[in-house]
Protein backbone atom coordinates (compact mmCIF):
# COMPACT_ATOMS: atom_id res chain seq x y z
CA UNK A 1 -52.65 28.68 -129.28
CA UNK A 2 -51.92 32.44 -128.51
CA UNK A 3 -52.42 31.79 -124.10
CA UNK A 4 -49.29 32.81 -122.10
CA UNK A 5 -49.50 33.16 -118.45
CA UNK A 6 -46.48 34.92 -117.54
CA UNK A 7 -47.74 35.20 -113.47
CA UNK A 8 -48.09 31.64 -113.37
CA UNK A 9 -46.29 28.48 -115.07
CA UNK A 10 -48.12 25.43 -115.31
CA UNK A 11 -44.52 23.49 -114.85
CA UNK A 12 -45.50 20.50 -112.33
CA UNK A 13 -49.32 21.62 -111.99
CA UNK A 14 -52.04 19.43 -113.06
CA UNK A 15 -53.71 21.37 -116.07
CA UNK A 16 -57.25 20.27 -117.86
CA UNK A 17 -57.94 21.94 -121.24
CA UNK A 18 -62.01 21.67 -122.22
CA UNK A 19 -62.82 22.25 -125.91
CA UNK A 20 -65.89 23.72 -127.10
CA UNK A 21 -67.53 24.46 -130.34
CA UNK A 22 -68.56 28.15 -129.56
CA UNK A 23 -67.18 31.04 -127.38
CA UNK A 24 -67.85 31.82 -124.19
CA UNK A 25 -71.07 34.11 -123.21
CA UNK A 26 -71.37 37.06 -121.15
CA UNK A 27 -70.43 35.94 -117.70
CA UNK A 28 -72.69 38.04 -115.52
CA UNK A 29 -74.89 36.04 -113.07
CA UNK A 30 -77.94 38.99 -112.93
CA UNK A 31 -78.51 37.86 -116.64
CA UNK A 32 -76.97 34.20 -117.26
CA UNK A 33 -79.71 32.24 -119.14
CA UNK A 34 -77.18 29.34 -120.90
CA UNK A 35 -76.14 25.79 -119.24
CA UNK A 36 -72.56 25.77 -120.14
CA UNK A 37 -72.65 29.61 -118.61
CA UNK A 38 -74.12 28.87 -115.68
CA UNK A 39 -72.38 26.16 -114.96
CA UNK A 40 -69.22 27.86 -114.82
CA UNK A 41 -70.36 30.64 -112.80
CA UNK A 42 -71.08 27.79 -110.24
CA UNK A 43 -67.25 27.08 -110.17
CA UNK A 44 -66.50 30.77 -109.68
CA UNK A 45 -69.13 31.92 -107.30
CA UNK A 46 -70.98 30.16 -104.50
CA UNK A 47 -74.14 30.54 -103.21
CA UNK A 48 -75.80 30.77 -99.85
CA UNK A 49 -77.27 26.96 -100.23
CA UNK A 50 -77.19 24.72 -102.77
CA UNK A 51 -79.43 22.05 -103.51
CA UNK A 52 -78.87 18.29 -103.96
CA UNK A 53 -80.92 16.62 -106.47
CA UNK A 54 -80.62 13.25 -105.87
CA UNK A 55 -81.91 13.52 -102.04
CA UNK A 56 -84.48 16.09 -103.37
CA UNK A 57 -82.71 18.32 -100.40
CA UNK A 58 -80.65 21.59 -99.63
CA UNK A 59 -77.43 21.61 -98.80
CA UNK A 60 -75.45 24.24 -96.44
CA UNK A 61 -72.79 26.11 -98.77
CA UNK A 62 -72.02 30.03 -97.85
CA UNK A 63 -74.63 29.62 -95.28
CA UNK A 64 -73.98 26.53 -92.86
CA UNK A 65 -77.54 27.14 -91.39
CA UNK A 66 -81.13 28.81 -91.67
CA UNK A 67 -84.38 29.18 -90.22
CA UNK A 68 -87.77 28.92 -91.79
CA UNK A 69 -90.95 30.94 -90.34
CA UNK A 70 -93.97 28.52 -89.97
CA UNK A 71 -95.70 30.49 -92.59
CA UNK A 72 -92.57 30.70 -95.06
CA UNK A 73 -92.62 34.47 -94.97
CA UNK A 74 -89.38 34.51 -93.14
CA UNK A 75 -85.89 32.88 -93.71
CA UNK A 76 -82.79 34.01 -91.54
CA UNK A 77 -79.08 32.49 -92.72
CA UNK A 78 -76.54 31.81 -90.49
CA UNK A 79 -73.03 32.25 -92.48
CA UNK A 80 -69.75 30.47 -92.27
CA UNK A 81 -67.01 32.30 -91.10
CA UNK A 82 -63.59 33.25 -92.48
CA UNK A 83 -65.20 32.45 -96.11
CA UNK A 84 -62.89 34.98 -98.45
CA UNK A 85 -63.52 36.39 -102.37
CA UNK A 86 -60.94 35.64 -104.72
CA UNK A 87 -59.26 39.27 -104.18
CA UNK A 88 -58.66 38.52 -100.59
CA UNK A 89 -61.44 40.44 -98.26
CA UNK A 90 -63.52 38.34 -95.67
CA UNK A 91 -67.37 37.67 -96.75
CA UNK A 92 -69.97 39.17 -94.71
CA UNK A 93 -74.02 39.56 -95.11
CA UNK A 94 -73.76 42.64 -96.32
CA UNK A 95 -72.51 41.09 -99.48
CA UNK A 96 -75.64 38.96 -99.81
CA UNK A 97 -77.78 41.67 -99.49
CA UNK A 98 -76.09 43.90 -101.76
CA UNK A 99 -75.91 40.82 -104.49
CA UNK A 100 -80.16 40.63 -104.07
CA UNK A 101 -80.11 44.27 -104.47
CA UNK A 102 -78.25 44.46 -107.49
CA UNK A 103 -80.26 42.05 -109.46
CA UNK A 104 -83.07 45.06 -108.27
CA UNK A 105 -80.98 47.53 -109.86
CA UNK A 106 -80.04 45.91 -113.11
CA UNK A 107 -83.40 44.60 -113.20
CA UNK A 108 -82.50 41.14 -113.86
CA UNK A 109 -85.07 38.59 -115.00
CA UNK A 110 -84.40 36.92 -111.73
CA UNK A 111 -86.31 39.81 -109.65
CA UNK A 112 -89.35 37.69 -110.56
CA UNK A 113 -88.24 35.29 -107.89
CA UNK A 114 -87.57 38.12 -105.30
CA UNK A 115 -90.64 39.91 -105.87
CA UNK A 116 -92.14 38.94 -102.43
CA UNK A 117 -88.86 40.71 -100.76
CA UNK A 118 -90.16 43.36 -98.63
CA UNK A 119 -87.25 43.58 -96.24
CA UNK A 120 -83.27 42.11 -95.87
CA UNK A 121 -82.07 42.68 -91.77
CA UNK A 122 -78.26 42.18 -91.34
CA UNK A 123 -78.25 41.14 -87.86
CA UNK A 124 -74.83 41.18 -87.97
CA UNK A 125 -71.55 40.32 -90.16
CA UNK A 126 -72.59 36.76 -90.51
CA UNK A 127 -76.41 36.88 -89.89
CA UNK A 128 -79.06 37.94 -92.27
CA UNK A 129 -82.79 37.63 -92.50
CA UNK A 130 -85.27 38.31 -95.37
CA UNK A 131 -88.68 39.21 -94.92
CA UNK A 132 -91.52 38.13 -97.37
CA UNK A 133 -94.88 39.93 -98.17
CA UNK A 134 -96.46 36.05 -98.60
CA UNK A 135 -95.62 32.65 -97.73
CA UNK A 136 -92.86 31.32 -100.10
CA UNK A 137 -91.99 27.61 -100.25
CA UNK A 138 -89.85 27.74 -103.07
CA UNK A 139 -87.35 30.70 -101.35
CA UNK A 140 -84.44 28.34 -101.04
CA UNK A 141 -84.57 27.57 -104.77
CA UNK A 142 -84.08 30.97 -105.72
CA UNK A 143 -80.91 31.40 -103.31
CA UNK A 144 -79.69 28.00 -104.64
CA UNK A 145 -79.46 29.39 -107.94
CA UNK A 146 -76.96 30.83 -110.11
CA UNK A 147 -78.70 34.27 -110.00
CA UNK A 148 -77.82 34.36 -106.36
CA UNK A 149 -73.90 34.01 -106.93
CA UNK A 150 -72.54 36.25 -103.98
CA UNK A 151 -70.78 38.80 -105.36
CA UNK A 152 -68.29 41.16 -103.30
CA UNK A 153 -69.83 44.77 -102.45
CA UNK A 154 -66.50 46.40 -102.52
CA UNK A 155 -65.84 45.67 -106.23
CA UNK A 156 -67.83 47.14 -109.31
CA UNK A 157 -69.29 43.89 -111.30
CA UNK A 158 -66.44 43.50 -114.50
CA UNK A 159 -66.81 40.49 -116.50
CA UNK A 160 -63.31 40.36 -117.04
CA UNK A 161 -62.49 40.23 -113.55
CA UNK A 162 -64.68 37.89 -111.60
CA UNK A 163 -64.42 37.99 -108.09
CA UNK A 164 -66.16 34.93 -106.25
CA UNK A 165 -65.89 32.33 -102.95
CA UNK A 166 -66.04 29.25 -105.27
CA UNK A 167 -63.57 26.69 -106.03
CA UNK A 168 -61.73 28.02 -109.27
CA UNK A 169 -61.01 32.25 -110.06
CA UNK A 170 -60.30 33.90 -113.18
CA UNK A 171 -56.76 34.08 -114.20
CA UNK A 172 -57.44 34.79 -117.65
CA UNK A 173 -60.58 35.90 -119.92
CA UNK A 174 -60.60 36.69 -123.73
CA UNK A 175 -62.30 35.53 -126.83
CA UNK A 176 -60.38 32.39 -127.15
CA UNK A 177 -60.03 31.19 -123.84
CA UNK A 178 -61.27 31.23 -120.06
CA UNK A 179 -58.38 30.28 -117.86
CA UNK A 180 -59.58 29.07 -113.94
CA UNK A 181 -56.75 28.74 -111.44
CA UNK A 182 -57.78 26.65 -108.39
CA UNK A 183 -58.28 29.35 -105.07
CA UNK A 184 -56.20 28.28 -102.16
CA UNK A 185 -58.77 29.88 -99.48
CA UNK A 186 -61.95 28.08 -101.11
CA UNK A 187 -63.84 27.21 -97.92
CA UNK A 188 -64.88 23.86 -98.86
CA UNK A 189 -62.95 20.53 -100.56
CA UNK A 190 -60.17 22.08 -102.71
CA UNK A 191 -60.39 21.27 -106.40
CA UNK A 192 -57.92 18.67 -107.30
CA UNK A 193 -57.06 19.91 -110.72
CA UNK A 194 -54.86 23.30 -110.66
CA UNK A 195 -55.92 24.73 -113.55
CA UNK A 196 -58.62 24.58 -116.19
CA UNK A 197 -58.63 26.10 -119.85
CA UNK A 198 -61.49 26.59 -121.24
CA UNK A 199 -61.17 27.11 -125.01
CA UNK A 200 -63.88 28.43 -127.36
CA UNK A 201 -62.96 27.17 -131.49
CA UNK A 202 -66.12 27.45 -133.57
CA UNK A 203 -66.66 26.46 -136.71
CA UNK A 204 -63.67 24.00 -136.15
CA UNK A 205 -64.59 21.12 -133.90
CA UNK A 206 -67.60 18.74 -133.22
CA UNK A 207 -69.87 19.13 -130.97
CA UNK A 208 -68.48 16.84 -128.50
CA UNK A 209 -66.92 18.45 -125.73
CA UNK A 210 -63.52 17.44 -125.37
CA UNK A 211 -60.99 17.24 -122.34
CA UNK A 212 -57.31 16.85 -123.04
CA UNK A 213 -54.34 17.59 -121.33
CA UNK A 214 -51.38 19.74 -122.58
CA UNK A 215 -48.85 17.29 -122.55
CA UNK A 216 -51.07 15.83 -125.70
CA UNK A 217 -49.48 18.31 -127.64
CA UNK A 218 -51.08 21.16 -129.61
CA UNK A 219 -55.11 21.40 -129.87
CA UNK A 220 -56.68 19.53 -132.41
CA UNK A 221 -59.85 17.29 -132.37
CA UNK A 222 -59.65 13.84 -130.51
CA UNK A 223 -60.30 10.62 -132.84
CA UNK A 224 -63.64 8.99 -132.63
CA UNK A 225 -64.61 8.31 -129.22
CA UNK A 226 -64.14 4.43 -127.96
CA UNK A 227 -65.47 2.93 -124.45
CA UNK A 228 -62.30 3.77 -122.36
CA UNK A 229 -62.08 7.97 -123.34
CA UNK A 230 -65.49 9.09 -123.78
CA UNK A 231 -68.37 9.25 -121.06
CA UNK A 232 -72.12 9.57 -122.26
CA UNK A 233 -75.32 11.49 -120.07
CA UNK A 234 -78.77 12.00 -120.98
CA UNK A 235 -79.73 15.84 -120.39
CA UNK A 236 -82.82 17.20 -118.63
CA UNK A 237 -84.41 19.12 -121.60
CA UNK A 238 -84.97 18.34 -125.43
CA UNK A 239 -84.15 19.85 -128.66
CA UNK A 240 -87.60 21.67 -130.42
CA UNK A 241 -88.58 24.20 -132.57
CA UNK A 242 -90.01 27.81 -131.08
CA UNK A 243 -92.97 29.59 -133.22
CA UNK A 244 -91.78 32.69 -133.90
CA UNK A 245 -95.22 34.90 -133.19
CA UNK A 246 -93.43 38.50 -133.36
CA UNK A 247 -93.20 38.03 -137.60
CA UNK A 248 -96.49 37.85 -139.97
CA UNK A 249 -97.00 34.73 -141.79
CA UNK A 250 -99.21 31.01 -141.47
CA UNK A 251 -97.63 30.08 -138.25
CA UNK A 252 -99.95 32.17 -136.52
CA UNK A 253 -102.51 29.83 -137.39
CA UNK A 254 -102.66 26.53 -135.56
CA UNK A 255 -103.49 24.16 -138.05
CA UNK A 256 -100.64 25.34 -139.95
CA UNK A 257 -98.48 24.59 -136.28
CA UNK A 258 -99.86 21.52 -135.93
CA UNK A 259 -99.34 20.57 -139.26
CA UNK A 260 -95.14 21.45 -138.59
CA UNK A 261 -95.46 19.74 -135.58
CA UNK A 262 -96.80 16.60 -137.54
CA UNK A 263 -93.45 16.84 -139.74
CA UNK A 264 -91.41 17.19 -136.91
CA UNK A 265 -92.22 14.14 -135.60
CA UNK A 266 -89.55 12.77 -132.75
CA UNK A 267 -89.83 8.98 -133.50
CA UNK A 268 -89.29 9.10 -136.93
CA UNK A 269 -86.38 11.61 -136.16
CA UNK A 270 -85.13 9.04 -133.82
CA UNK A 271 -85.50 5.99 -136.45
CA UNK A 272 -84.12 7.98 -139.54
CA UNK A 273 -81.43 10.22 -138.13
CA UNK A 274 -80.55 8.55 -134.81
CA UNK A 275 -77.15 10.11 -133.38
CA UNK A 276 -77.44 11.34 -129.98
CA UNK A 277 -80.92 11.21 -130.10
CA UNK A 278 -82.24 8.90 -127.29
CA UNK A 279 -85.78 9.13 -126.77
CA UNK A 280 -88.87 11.14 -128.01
CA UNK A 281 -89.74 14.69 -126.59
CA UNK A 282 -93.40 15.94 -125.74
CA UNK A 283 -92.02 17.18 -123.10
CA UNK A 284 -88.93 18.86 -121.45
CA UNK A 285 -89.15 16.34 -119.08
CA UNK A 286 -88.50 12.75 -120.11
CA UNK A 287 -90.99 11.03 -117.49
CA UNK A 288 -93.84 12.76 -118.79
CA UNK A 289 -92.89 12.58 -122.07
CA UNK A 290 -93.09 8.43 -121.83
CA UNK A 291 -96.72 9.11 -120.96
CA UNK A 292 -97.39 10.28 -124.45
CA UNK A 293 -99.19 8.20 -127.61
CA UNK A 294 -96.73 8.14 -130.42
CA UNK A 295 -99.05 7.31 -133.27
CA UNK A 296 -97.53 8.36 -136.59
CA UNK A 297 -99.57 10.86 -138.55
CA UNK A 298 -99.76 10.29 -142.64
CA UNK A 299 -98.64 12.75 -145.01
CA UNK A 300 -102.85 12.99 -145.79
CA UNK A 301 -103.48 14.01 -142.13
CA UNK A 302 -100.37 17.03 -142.76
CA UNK A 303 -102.04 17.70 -145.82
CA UNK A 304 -106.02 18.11 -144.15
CA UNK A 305 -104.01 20.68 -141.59
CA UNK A 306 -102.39 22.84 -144.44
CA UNK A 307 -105.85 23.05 -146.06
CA UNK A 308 -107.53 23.67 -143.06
CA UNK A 309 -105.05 26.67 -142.31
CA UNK A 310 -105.46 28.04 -145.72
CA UNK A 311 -101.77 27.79 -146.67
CA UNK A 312 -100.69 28.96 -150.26
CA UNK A 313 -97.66 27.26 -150.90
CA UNK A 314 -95.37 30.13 -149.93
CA UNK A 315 -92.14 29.71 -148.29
CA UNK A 316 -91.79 29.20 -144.35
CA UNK A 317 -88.31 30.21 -143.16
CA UNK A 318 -86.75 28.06 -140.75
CA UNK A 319 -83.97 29.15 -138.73
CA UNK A 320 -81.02 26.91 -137.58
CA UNK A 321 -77.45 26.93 -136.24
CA UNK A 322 -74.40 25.55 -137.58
CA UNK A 323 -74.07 23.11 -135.44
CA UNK A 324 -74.05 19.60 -136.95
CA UNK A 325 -77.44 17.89 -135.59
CA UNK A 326 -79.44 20.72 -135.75
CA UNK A 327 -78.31 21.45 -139.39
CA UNK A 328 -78.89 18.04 -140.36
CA UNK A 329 -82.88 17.81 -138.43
CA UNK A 330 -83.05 21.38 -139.98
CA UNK A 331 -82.58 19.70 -143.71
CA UNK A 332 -84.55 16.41 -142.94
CA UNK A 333 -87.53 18.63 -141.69
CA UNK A 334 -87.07 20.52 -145.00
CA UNK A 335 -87.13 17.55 -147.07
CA UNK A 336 -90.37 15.90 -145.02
CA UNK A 337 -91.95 19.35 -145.95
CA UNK A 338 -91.40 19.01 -149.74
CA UNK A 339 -93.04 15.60 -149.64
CA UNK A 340 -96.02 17.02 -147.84
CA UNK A 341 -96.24 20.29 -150.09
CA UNK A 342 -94.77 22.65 -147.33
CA UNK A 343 -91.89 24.71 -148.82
CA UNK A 344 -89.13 25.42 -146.47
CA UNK A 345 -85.95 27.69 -146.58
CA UNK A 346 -83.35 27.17 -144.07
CA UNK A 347 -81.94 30.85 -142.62
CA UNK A 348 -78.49 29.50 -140.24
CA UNK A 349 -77.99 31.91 -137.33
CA UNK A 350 -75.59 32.26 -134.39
CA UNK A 351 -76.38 30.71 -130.87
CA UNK A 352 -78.46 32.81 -128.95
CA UNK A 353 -78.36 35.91 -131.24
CA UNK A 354 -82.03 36.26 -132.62
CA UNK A 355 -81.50 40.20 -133.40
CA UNK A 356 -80.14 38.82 -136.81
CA UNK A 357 -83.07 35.97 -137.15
CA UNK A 358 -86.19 37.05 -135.50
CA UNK A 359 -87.83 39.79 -138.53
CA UNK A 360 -87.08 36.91 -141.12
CA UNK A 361 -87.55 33.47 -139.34
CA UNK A 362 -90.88 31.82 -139.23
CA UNK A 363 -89.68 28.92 -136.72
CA UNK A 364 -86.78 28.87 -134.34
CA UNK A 365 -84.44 25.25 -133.94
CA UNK A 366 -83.75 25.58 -129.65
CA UNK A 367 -82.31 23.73 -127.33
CA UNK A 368 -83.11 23.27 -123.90
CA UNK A 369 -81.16 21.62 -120.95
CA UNK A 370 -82.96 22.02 -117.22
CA UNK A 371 -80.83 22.55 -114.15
CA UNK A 372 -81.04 19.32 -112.14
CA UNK A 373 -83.27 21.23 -109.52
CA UNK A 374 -85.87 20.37 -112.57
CA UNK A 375 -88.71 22.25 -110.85
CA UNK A 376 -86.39 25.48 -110.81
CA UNK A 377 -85.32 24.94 -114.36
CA UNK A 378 -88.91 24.66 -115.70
CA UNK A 379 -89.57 27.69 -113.87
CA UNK A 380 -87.09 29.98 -114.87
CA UNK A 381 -87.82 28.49 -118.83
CA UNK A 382 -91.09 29.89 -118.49
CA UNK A 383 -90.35 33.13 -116.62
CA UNK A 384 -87.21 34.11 -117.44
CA UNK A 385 -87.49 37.10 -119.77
CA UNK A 386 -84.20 36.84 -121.53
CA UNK A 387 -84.95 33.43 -122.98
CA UNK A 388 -85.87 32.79 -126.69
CA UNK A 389 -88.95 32.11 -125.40
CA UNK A 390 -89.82 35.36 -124.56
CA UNK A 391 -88.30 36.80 -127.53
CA UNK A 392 -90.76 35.06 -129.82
CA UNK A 393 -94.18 35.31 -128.13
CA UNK A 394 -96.48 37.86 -128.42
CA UNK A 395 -96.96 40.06 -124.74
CA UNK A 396 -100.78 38.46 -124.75
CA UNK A 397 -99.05 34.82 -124.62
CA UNK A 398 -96.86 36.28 -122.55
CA UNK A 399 -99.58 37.23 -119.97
CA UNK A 400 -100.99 33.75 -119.88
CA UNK A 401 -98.17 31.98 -118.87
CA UNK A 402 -97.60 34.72 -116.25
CA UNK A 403 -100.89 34.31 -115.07
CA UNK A 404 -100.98 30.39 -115.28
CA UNK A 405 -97.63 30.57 -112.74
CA UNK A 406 -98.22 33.56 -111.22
CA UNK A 407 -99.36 31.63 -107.56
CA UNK A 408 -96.56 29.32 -108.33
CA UNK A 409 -93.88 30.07 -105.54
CA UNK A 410 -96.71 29.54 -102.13
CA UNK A 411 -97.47 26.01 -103.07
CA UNK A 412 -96.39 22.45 -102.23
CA UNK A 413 -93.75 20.59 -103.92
CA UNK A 414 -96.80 18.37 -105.72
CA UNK A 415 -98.83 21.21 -106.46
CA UNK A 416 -96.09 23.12 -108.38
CA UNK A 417 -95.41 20.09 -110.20
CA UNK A 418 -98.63 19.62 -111.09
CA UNK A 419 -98.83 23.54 -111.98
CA UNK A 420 -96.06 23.35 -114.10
CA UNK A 421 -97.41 20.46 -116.36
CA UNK A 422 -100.93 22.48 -116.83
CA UNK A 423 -98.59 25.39 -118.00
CA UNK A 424 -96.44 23.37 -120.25
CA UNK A 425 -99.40 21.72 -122.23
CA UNK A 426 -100.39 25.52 -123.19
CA UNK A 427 -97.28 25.53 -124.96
CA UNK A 428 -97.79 22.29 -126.58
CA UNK A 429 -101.12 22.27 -127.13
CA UNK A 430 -101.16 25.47 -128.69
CA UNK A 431 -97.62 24.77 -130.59
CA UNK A 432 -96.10 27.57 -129.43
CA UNK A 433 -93.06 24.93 -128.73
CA UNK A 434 -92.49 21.86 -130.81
CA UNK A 435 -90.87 19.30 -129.53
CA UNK A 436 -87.76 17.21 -130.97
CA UNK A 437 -85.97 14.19 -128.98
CA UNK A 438 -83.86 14.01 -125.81
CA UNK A 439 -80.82 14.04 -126.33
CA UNK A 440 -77.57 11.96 -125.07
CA UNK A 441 -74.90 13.88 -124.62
CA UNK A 442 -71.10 12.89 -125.06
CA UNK A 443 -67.44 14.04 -123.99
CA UNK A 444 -64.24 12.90 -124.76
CA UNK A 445 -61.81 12.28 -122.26
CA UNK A 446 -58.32 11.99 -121.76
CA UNK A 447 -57.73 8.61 -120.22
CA UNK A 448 -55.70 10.11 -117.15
CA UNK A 449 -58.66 11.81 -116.14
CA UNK A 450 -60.36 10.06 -112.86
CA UNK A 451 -63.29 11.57 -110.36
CA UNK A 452 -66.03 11.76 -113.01
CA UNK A 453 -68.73 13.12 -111.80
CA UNK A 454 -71.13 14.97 -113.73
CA UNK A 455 -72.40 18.75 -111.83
CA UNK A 456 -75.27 20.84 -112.61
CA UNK A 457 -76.99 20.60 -116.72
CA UNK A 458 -74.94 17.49 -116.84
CA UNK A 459 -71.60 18.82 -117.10
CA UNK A 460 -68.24 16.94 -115.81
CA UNK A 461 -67.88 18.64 -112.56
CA UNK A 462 -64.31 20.03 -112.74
CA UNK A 463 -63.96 20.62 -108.95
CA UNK A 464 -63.93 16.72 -108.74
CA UNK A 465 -61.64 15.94 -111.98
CA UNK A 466 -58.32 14.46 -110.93
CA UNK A 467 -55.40 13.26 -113.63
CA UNK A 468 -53.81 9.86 -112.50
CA UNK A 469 -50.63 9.35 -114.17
CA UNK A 470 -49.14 5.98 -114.48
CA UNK A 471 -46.42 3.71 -112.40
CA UNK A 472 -43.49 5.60 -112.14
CA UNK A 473 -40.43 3.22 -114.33
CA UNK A 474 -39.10 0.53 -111.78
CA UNK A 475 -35.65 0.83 -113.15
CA UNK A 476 -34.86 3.69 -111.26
CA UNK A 477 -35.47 1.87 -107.88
C-alpha cells in the first residue's frame, strides 16, 4: 500500500493494521476537537492524571500524587520520576507548565478551562503547584484531558513529529497512514502489540472500523461481520442535525425548527431505517434521553408549524457527508419532507470542513461522541469554540450558553450535572440542535486479536490489544 519502514522491519513483531473511512486530522492537542483524534493523542501523550470512569475517580498517571487546598484554589502535583519523551530527555515540571502556557499562547479553546490560572510554582524538577483566582472543583478534569497532553519544552510543536511519554510514538505520518511503534521507556504497562498502522481510505470502505493483521494479505474490506470477529459498543453521544443560524432563511424561525425537528423524528428513524441505530436521542446522554415522551406527531401537526412560520415552499438545503447512514437519514428526512410539503436539497460535504458548507447549508447532519468523563465531554461540546457548534450560532446564542455555564467549574458534582441539563434544554428547546438516535457502534476484528478492551469515546484500546496465535504443529515435537 505505498508504507516502507526501512529503520524498522516488522519481521517477528506483532503488527495491528486499523482501517478507517477518512484520513487522519490535525494532530495537535491545543486544538483537537474529534474522538478518533483524541483518542490517539491519548496513546502518544500522557497526562498528569487521568480519570477512571467506571469508579467515577482519578487516577495517578505523569503525576503519582497531588494535593487539593480546602477551598479548591490550589492543587500541587507530585511527579514520577525517570518518566522520558519519545526523543529521549527526562520529564520535568517545567514541561507541564510550559504545555499550560502554550495553550495561552496559541489561544486554544481549552484556555476556557484555565482561565482561573493566576499562578504555576515549580517547586522543583518534579513538583509543581497552580494557583487559582476561585475555588475550582472541576481542576482535575481539565488536566485529565487531552488538551493537557505534556508536551516536551525543548522541542518546537511539529505534527509530523510527535514527541510524547505515552505508550506508542510516531514512526511514520502521511496522508495515508499513521504508523505507532510501541516506546520501550513508557513508564507504565508496556503495550503488548509492537506496532500499529493506522490507515486512512475514504471513499473506499464502510464505516466499520476494521482491524486486520498483515499476514491477511493486502488491504481490502473484511466480509460481513459474524459473532466471533466483530465486537459492538454503544457511544456516549447521538447523531442530530445543527441549525445553521450564520445563513438567512426560515430556520431562523422556530416553528419552522420545530416543524424539522417533527420530521426528524428518532423512533420512526429507528423503526424504518434501523442499522446501528439503538435507541432514540433527546439528548446526548442516553439516561436522560429515556426520560423523554415519544408521542409521534402527524404530518397535520408539521403542517400547523410550517404555516405558523410562514414558510413559502422554497427549498431548505440540508447538508450531509458521504458516509453511508448519514446519507441514507439525509434522503429519508428528504423524502418525509416531500410528504409534509417541505422541499429539501441535499448539499454532501467533507467531515468537519464547514468553510465549503456553511454560506449555502440551512441544517448541518453532526455527530457527537462524549469522552467517558461525560461531564467533561458535555462541557467542552458546549464551550469549545472550534466545534460545529460554534460555527453555526449566532455570537448572541453564543453568549447565553456562556452565561448559562459560566459558574460551572466552582460547583458540586450534582450541581454541574444538574447545570448542564438546564443548558442543554436551551438547545433543544429552542432547536438549535436536533436530535437523531444513539448509535451502536461496530468493529471488525481479526480473530487473533485478544485483550479487548474498549478506551476513551469507545475505541478498542490498542495499549491492551494482544494477537494470540494458535498451537504450534505437534509433529515437530
Amino acid at each position: 500500500m505505498g508504507y516502507h519502514s526501512e529503520a524498522e522491519s516488522t519481521t517477528g513483531l506483532d503488527v495491528l493494521r486499523i482501517i478507517g473511512n477518512r484520513h487522519v486530522q490535525d494532530l495537535d492537542p491545543a486544538f483537537v476537537y474529534t474522538a478518533f483524534e483524541a483518542f490517539l493523542l491519548g496513546q502518544i501523550y500522557s497526562t498528569l492524571v487521568t480519570y477512571d470512569a467506571s469508579g467515577g475517580r482519578f487516577a495517578p498517571a505523569l503525576a503519582h500524587m497531588w494535593e487539593v487546598s480546602e477551598d479548591c484554589t490550589s492543587y500541587i502535583f507530585y511527579l514520577r520520576k525517570g518518566v522520558r519523551f519519545h526523543h529521549g530527555r527526562v520529564k520535568t515540571s517545567r514541561d507541564v507548565k510550559e504545555t499550560l502556557l502554550r495553550l495561552k499562547d496559541q489561544n486554544s479553546p481549552a484556555m476556557w478551562y484555565f482561565r482561573d490560572v493566576i499562578g504555576i510554582e515549580l517547586l522543583g524538577d518534579h513538583r509543581i503547584r497552580f494557583d487559582l483566582s476561585r475555588s475550582n472543583r472541576f481542576f482535575l478534569h481539565a488536566l485529565s484531558s487531552i488538551y493537557m497532553s505534556v508536551l516536551p519544552y525543548d522541542l518546537e510543536f511539529n505534527a509530523a513529529r510527535l514527541s510524547g511519554t505515552g505508550p506508542y510514538r510516531v514512526i511514520n505520518l502521511s496522508d495515508d497512514v499513521l504508523v505507532l511503534s510501541a516506546f520501550d521507556d513508557y513508564y507504565g504497562i508496556s503495550p503488548l502489540l509492537d506496532q500499529v498502522e493506522i490507515w486512512s481510505l475514504p471513499d473506499k470502505w464502510a464505516s466499520v472500523r476494521q482491524y486486520q493483521l498483515p499476514e491477511a494479505g493486502e488491504l481490502r474490506p473484511s466480509q460481513a461481520p459474524c459473532d466471533n470477529n466483530s465486537i459492538d459498543y454503544p457511544a456516549l453521544g447521538c447523531r442530530y442535525i445543527l441549525t445553521n443560524f450564520r445563513k438567512k432563511g426560515h430556520q431562523h424561525n422556530l416553528h419552522f425548527r420545530q416543524a424539522m425537528s417533527m420530521l426528524y423524528l428518532p423512533t420512526a428513524l429507528i423503526k424504518e431505517l434501523g442499522g446501528n441505530r439503538i435507541t432514540p436521542a433527546a439528548s446526548f446522554l442516553p439516561w436522560l434521553s429515556l426520560q423523554s415522551d415519544w408521542s409521534e406527531p402527524g404530518i397535520e401537526e408539521i403542517r400547523e408549524s410550517l404555516q405558523l412560520s410562514g414558510y413559502d415552499g422554497g427549498v431548505i438545503t440540508l447538508a450531509c457527508t458521504a458516509r453511508k447512514e448519514e446519507s441514507e437519514e439525509a434522503k429519508w428526512l428528504q423524502r418525509r419532507g416531500e410528504a409534509a410539503g417541505i422541499t429539501i436539497q441535499l448539499l454532501e460535504y467533507k467531515d468537519f470542513n464547514l468553510d465549503e458548507i456553511i454560506g449555502q447549508a440551512d441544517f448541518v447532519f453532526a455527530e457527537e461522541v462524549l469522552e467517558d468523563d461525560w461531564q467533561w465531554g458535555m462541557i467542552n461540546y458546549f464551550v469549545n469554540t472550534s466545534n460545529h457548534l460554534h460555527r453555526l450560532l449566532l455570537n448572541h446564542q453564543l453568549a447565553e450558553i456562556g452565561q448559562a455555564v459560566s459558574g460551572f467549574s466552582g460547583l458540586d458534582e450534582d450541581s454541574r450535572s444538574r447545570l448542564l441539563e438546564q443548558t442543554e434544554s436551551m438547545l433543544r428547546d429552542q432547536a438549535w440542535v436536533l436530535y437523531g438516535c444513539h448509535l451502536n457502534k461496530r468493529a471488525q476484528l481479526n480473530q487473533s486479536l485478544f485483550g479487548l478492551h474498549t478506551g476513551p469515546f469507545g475505541f478498542l484500546d490498542i495499549s491492551k490489544l494482544w494477537i494470540k496465535s494458535g498451537f504450534p504443529d505437534r509433529s515437530g515435537l
